[in-house]
Protein backbone atom coordinates (compact mmCIF):
# COMPACT_ATOMS: atom_id res chain seq x y z
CA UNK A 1 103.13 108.96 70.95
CA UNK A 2 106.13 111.27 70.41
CA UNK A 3 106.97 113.44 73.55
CA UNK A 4 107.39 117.22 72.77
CA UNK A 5 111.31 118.50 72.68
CA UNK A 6 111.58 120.11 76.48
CA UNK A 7 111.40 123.37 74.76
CA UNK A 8 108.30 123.04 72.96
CA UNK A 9 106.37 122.55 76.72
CA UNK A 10 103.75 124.64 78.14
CA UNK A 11 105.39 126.85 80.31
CA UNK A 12 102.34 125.47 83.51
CA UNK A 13 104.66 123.13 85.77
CA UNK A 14 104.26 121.05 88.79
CA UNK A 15 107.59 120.58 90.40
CA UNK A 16 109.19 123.39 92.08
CA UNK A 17 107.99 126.70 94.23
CA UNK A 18 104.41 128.19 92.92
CA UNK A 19 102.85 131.09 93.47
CA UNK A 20 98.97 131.60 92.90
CA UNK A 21 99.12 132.28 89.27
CA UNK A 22 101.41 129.40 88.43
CA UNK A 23 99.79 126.91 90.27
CA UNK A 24 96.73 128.10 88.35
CA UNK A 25 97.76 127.87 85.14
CA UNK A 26 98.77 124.20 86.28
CA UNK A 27 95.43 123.02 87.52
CA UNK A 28 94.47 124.32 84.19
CA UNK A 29 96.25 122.28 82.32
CA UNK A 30 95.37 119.02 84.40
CA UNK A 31 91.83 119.80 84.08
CA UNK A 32 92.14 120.12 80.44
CA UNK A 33 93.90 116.67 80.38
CA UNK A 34 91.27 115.04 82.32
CA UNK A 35 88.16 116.45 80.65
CA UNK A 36 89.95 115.24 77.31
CA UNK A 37 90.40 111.60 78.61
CA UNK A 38 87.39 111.25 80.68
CA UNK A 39 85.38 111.75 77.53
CA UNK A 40 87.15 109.16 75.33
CA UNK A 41 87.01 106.87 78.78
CA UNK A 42 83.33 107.56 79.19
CA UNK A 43 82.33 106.85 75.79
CA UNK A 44 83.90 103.55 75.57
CA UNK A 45 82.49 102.52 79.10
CA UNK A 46 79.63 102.97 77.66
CA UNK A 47 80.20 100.75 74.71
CA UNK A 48 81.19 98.16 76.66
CA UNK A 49 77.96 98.53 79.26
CA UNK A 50 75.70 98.55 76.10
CA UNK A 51 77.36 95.03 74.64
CA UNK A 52 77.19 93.44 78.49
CA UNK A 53 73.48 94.54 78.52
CA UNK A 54 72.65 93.38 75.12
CA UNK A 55 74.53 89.58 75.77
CA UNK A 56 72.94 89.54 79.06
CA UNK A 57 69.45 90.10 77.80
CA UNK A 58 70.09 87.32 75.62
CA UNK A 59 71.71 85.13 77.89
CA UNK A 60 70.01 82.31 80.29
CA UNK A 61 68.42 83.37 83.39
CA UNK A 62 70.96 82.84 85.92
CA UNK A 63 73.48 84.71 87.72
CA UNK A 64 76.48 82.48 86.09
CA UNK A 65 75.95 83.63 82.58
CA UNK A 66 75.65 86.99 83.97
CA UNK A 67 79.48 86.70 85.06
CA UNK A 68 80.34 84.90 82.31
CA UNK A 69 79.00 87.59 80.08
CA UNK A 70 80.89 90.46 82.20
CA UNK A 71 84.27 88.18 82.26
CA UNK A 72 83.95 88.18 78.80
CA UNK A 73 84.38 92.04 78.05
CA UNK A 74 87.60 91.96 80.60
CA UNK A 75 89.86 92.29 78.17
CA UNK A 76 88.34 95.47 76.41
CA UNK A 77 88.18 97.00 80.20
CA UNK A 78 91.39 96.45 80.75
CA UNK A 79 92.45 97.85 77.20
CA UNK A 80 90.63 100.63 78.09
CA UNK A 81 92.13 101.18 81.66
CA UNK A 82 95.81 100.85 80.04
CA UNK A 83 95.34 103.38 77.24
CA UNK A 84 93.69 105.73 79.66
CA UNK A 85 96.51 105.73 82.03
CA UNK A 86 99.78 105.70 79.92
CA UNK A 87 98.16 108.20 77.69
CA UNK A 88 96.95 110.55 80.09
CA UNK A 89 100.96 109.88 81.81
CA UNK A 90 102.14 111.03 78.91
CA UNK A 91 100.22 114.43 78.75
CA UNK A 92 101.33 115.03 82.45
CA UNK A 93 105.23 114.16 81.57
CA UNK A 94 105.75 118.06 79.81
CA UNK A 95 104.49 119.39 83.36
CA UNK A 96 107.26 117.79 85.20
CA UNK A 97 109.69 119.35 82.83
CA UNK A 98 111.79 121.09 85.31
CA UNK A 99 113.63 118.19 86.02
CA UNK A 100 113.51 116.67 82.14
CA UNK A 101 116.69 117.43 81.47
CA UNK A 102 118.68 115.99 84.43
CA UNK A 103 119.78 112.80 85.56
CA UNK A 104 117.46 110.34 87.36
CA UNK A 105 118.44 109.57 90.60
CA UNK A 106 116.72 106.76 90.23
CA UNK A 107 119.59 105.82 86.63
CA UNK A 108 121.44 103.52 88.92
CA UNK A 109 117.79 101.29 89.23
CA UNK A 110 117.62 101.03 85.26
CA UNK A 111 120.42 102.32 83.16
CA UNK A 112 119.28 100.54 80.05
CA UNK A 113 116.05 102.75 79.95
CA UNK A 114 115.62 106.60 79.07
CA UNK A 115 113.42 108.95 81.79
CA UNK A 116 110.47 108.91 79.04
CA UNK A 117 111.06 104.28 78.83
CA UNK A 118 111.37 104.41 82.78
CA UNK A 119 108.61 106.02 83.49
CA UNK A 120 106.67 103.99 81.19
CA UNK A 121 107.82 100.88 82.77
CA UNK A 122 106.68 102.51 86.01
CA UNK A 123 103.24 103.10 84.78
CA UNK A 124 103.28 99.55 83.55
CA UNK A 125 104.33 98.12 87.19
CA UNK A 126 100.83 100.06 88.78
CA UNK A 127 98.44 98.81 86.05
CA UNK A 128 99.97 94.96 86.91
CA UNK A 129 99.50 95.55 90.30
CA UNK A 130 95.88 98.13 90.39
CA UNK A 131 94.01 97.70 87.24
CA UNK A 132 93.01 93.64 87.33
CA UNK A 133 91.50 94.70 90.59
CA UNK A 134 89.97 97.87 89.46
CA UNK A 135 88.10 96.14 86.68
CA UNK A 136 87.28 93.08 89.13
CA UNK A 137 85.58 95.45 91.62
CA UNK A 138 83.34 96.89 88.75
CA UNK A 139 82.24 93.69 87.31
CA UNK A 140 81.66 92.65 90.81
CA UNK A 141 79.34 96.31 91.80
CA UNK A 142 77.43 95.04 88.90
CA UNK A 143 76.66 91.57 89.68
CA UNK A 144 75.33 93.12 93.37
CA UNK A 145 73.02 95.40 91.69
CA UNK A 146 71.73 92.98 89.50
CA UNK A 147 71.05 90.96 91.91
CA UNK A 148 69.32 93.96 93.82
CA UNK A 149 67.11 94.90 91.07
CA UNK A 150 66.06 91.18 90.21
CA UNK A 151 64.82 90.41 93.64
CA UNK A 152 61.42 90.79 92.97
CA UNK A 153 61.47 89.52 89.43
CA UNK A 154 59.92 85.90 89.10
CA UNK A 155 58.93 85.56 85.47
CA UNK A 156 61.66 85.45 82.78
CA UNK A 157 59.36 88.89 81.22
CA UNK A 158 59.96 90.52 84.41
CA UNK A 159 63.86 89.52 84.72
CA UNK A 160 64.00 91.17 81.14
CA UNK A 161 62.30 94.11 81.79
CA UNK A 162 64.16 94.88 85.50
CA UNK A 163 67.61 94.48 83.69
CA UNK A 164 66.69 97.00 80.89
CA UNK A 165 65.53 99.39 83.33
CA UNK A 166 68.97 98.58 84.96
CA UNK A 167 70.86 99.80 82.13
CA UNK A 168 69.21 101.88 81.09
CA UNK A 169 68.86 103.51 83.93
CA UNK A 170 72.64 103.79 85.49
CA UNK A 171 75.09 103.33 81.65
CA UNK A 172 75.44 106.76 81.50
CA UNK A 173 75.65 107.82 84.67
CA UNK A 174 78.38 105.15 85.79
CA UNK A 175 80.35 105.42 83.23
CA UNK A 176 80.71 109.25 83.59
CA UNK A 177 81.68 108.28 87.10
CA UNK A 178 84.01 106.00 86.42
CA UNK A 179 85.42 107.46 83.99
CA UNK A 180 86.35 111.18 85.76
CA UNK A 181 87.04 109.09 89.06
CA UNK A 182 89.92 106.86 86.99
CA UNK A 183 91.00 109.85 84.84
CA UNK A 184 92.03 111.99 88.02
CA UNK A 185 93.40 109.09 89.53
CA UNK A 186 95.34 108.66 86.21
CA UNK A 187 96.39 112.50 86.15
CA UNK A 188 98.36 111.51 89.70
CA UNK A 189 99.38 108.54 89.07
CA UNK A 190 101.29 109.47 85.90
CA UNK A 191 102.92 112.54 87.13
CA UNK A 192 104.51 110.64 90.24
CA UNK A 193 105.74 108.37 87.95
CA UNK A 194 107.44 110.30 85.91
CA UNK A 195 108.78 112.57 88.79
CA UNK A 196 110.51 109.07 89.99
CA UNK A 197 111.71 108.78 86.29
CA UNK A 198 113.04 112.48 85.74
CA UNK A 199 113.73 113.52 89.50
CA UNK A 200 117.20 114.44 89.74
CA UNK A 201 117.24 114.21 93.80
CA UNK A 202 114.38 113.06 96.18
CA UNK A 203 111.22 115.19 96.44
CA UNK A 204 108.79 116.24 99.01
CA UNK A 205 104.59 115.57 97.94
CA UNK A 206 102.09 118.53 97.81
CA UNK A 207 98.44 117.62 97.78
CA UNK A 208 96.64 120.34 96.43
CA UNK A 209 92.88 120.86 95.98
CA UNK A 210 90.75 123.30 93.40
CA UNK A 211 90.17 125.57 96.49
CA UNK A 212 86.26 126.45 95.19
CA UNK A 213 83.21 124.99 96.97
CA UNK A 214 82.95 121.33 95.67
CA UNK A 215 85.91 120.76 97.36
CA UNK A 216 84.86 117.77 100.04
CA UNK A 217 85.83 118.71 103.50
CA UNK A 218 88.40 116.21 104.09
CA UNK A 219 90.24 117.16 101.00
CA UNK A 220 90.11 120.71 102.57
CA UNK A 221 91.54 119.86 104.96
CA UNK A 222 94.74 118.52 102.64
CA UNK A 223 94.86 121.54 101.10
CA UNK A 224 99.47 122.07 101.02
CA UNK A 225 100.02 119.32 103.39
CA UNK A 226 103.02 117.57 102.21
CA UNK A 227 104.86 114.05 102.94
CA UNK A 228 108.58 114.25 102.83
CA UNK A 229 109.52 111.44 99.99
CA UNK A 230 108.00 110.24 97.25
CA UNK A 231 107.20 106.99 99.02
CA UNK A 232 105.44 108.49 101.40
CA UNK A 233 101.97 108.26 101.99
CA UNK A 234 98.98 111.43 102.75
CA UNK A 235 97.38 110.60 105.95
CA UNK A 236 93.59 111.75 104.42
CA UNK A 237 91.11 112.21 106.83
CA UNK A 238 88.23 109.53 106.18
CA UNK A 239 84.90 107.87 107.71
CA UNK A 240 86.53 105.47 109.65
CA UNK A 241 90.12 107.05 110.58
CA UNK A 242 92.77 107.58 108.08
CA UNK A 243 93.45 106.71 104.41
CA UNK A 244 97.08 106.10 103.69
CA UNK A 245 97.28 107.70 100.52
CA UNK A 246 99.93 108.21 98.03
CA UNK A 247 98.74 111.02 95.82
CA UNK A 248 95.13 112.05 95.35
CA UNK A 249 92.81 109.29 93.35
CA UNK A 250 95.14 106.50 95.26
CA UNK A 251 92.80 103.26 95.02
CA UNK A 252 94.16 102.94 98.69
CA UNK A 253 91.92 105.25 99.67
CA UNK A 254 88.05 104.96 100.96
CA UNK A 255 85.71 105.64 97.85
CA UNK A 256 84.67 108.90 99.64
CA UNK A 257 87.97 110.18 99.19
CA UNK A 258 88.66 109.04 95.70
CA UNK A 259 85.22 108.98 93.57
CA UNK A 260 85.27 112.27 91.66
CA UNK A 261 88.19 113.96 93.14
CA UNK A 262 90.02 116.85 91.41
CA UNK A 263 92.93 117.01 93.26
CA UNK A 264 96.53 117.21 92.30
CA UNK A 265 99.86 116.44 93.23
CA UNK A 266 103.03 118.95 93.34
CA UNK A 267 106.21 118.20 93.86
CA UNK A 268 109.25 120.43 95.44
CA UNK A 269 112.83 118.86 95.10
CA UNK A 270 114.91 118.72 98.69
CA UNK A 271 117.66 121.36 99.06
């Protein structure tokens, strides 16, 4: 995918001093991201829940060729993950545009790659190191409600007919889940990446919510609370404590603050 010349950019930007109407023209412009992405996301999750429950319901009756089947479909997860994320990264690069055109501080770290090849790279690094485990977690959530639902099933009929009703039951409704919880994560993830590729000096971290009534209390209670440094981490209030928290969506987090979240990040350079 080609990036847009800086002057061909939506003028709706995320790094820098806001007021009201700029920083809603930016949440516009993230929402419209993620609604794109978490359709394309959701309608392949689905795809891929429809093949597991057709191999399954032809598979043996035992909880090993229930994994097997779900190992088996890794690798078109984890396609999925990585085009979700360094696609929806590069829809969030034009909003970081103020500092397109400068330097990278972080140059002296990789000279051989451009801002747009850095932050790729970057992107890269957190789907090594986050989306095995993402996919891992899923497969396992599955195997536990399968096991849930086939508690009470003796006959091989009545295996059959509790995993349909499984499926059938929870395909579209998980994968929309998944699919606008990993898109917003996505939205955050990529645009701290590429403000570490493009940032011409350190910056401070804005978490900023939709302000409207879904807004979960805890995130309310984020609304412009900042960190000093990219590396820092948002101290989110959660169930047991604290999540340490990077940017909204952070798979550090406690699912109750990251499944269907709509926050955002902004960024303000230092002085």
């Amino acid at each position: 995918m080609r990036l847009p010349d800086f002057y061909e950019y939506a003028p709706a930007m995320i790094v820098g001093e806001q007021d009201k109407a700029s920083r809603a023209k930016a949440e516009r412009r993230i929402e419209e991201i993620r609604h794109k992405h978490q359709r394309s996301m959701q309608y392949n999750l689905r795809r891929v829940m429809r093949s597991e429950q057709s191999m399954i319901l032809e598979a043996d009756d035992n909880f090993l060729e229930y994994a097997r089947v779900l190992e088996l479909h890794t690798p078109w997860m984890t396609e999925i993950y990585e085009t979700i994320y360094k696609s929806t990264a590069d829809e969030m690069y034009p909003l970081v545009q103020e500092g397109a055109l400068l330097k990278s501080y972080n140059r002296r770290e990789r000279k051989d790659l451009t801002q747009e090849e850095l932050y790729r790279q970057y992107i890269d690094d957190w789907l090594k190191v986050h989306g095995g485990a993402k996919i891992t977690q899923i497969n396992q959530t599955t195997m536990q409600e399968i096991r849930a639902v086939l508690v009470d099933a003796d006959t091989a009929e009545q295996v059959r007919a509790a995993l349909n009703r499984y499926f059938n039951q929870n395909i579209a409704d998980r994968a929309l889940r998944i699919a606008w919880t990993e898109t917003s994560t996505a939205t955050n993830v990529g645009s701290l990446q590429c403000v570490r590729a493009v940032a011409s000096r350190e910056s401070s971290k804005i978490w900023r919510t939709l302000q409207d009534a879904q807004v979960r209390d805890s995130h309310a209670m984020m609304e412009s609370q900042s960190v000093d440094t990219l590396k820092d981490r948002f101290r989110v209030p959660s169930k047991f404590g604290w999540d340490m928290m990077e940017c909204p969506g952070d798979p550090a987090g406690s699912a109750a603050n990251v499944v269907n979240c709509r926050c955002w990040t902004q960024y303000q350079y230092h002085d």
